[in-house]
C-alpha atoms as a PDB file:
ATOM      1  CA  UNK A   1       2.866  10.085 -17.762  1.00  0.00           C
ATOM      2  CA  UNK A   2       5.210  13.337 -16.997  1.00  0.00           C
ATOM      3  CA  UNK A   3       7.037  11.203 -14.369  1.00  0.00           C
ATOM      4  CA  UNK A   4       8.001   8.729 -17.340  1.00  0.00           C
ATOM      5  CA  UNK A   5       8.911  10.380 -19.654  1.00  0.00           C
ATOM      6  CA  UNK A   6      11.211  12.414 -17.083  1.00  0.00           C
ATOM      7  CA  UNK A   7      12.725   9.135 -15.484  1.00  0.00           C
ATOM      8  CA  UNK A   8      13.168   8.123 -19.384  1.00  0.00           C
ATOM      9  CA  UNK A   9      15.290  11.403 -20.022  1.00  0.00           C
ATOM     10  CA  UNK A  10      17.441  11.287 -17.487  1.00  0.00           C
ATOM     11  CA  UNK A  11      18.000   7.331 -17.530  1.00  0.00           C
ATOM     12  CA  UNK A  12      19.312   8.329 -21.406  1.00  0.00           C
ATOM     13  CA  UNK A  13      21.391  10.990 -19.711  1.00  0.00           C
ATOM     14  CA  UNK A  14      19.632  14.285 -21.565  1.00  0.00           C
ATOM     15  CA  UNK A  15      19.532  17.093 -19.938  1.00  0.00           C
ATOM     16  CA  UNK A  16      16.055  19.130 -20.168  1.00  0.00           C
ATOM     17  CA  UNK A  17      17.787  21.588 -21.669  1.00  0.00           C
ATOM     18  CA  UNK A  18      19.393  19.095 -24.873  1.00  0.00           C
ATOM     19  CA  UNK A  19      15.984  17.263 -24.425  1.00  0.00           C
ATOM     20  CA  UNK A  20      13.684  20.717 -25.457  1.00  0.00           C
ATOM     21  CA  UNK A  21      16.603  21.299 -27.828  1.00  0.00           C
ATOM     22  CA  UNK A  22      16.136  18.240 -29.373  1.00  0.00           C
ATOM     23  CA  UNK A  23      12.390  18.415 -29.511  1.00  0.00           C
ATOM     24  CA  UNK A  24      12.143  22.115 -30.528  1.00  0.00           C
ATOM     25  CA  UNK A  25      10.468  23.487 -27.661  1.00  0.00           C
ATOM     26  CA  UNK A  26      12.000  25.784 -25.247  1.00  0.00           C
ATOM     27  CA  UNK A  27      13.380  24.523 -21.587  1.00  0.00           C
ATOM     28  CA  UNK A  28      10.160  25.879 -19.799  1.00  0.00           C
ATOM     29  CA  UNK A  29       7.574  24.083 -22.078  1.00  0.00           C
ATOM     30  CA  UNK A  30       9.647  20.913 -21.035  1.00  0.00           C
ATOM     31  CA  UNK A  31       9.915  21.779 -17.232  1.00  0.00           C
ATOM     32  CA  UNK A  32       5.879  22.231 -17.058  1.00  0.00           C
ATOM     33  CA  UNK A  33       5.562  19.695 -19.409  1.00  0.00           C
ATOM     34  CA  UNK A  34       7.102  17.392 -16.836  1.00  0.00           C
ATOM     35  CA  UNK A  35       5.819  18.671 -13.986  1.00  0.00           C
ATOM     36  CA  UNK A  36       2.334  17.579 -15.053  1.00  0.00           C
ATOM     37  CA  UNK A  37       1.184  21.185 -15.384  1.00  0.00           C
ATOM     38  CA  UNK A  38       0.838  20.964 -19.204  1.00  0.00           C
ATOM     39  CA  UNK A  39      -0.559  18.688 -22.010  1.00  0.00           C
ATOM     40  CA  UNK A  40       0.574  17.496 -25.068  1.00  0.00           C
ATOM     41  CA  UNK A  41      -0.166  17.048 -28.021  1.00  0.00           C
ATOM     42  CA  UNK A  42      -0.383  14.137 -29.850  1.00  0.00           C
ATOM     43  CA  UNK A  43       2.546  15.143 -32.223  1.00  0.00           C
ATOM     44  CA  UNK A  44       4.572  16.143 -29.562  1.00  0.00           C
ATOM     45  CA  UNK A  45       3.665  12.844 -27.674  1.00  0.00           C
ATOM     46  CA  UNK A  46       5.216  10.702 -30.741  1.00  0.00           C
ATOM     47  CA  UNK A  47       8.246  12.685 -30.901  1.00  0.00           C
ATOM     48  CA  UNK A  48       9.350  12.328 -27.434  1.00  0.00           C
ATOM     49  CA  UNK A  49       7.854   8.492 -27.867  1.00  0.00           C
ATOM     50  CA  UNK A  50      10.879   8.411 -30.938  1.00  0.00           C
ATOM     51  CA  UNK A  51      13.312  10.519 -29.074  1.00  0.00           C
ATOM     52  CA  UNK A  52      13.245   8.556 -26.048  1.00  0.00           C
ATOM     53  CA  UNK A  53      12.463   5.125 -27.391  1.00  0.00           C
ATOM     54  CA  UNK A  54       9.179   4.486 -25.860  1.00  0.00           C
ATOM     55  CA  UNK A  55       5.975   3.371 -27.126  1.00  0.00           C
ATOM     56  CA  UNK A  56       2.963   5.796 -26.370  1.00  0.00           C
ATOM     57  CA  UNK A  57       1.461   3.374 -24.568  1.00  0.00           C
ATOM     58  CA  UNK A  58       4.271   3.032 -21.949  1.00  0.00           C
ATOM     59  CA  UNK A  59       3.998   6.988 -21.973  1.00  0.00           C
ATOM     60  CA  UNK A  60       0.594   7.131 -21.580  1.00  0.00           C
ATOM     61  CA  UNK A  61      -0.144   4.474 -19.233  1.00  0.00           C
ATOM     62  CA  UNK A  62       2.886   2.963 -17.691  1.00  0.00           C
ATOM     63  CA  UNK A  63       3.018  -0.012 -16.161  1.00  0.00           C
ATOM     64  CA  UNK A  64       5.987  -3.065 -16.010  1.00  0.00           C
ATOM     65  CA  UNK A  65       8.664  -3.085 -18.415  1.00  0.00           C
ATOM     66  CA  UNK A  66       9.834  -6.243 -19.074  1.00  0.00           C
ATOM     67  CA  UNK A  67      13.728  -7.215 -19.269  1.00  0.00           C
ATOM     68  CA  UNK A  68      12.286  -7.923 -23.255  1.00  0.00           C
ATOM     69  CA  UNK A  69      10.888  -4.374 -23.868  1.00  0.00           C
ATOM     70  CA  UNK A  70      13.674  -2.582 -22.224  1.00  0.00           C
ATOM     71  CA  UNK A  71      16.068  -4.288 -24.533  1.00  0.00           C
ATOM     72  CA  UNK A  72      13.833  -3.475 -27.144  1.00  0.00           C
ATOM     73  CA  UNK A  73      14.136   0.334 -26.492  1.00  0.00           C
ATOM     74  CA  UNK A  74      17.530   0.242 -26.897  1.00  0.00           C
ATOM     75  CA  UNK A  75      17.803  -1.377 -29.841  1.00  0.00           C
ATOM     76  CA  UNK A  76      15.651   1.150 -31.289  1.00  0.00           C
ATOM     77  CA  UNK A  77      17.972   3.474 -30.214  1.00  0.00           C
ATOM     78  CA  UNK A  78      20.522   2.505 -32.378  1.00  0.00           C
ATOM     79  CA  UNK A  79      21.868   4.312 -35.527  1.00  0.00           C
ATOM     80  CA  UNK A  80      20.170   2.272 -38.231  1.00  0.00           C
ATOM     81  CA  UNK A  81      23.161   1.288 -39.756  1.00  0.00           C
ATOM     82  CA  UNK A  82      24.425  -1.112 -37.047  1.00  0.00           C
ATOM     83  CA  UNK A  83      20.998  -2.944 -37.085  1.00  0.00           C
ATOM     84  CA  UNK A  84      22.509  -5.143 -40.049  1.00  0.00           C
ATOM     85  CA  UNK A  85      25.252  -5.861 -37.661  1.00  0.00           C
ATOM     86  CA  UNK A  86      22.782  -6.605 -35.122  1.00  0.00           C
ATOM     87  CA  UNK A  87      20.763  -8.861 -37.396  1.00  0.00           C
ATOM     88  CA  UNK A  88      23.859 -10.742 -38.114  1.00  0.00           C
ATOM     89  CA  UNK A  89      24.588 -11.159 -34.774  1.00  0.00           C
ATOM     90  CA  UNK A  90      21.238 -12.931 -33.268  1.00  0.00           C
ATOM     91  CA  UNK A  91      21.202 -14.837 -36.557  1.00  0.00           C
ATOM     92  CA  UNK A  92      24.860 -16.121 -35.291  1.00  0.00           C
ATOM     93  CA  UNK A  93      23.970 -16.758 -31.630  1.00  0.00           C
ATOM     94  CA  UNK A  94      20.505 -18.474 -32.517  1.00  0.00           C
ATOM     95  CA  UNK A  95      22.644 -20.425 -35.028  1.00  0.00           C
ATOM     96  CA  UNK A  96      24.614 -21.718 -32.143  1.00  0.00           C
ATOM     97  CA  UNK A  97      21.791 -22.533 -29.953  1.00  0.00           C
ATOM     98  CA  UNK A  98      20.758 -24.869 -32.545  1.00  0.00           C
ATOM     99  CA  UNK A  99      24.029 -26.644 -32.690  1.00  0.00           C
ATOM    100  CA  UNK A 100      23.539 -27.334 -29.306  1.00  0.00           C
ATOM    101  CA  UNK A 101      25.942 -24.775 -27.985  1.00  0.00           C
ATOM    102  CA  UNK A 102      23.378 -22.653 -26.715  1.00  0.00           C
ATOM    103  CA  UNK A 103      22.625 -21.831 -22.817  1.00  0.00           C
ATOM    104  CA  UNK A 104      19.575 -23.874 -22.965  1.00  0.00           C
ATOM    105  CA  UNK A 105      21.650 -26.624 -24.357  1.00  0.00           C
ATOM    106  CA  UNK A 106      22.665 -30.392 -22.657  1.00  0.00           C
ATOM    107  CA  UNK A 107      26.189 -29.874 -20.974  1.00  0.00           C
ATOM    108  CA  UNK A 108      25.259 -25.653 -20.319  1.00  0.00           C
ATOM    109  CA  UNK A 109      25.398 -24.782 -16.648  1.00  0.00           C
ATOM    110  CA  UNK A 110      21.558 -23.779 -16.582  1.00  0.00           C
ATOM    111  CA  UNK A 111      20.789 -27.719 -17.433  1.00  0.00           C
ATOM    112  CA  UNK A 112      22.989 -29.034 -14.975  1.00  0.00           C
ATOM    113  CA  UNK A 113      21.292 -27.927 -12.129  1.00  0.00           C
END
């Protein structure tokens, strides 16, 4: 668990320093926290779930992360107010997969294999 959630900080480019700030708890807490030599608690647990954009089970368990869930992570990352954006933007690209346009499409290099 401590080694995920410190590969997760630093893949989002926090330092433990902005990362404690961030959560409230001082730099030490984090360090032990990360080096295993600590629990946490359950509330602490969901905030750094939020605050890195993980579910608790990834935290708690680990295991493969799928091309699916990663993307997933980042989109929850987002500022909320691009997710209309977003929205608007699958609706548009599925839209065009339905016309035929799409990768999986006739005439798309993927079919012409």
């Amino acid at each position: 668990m401590y080694k995920r959630i410190r590969k997760a900080r630093e893949d989002l480019g926090y330092t433990r320093e902005k990362f404690a700030e961030l959560l409230d708890v001082s730099v030490s807490y984090m360090a032990e926290v990360e080096r295993g030599r600590t629990g946490i608690s359950v509330k602490m647990l969901v905030k750094i779930c939020n605050l890195l954009g993980l579910s608790a089970d990834y935290v708690l368990f680990g295991g493969e992360r799928g091309e699916d869930a990663l993307l997933l992570d980042r989109i929850k990352r987002l500022d909320h107010k691009y997710l209309p954006l977003l929205n608007d933007m699958i609706t548009d690209l599925l839209a065009l997969n339905e016309d035929g346009s799409g990768e999986n499409s006739p005439g798309s290099r993927d079919s012409q294999a």
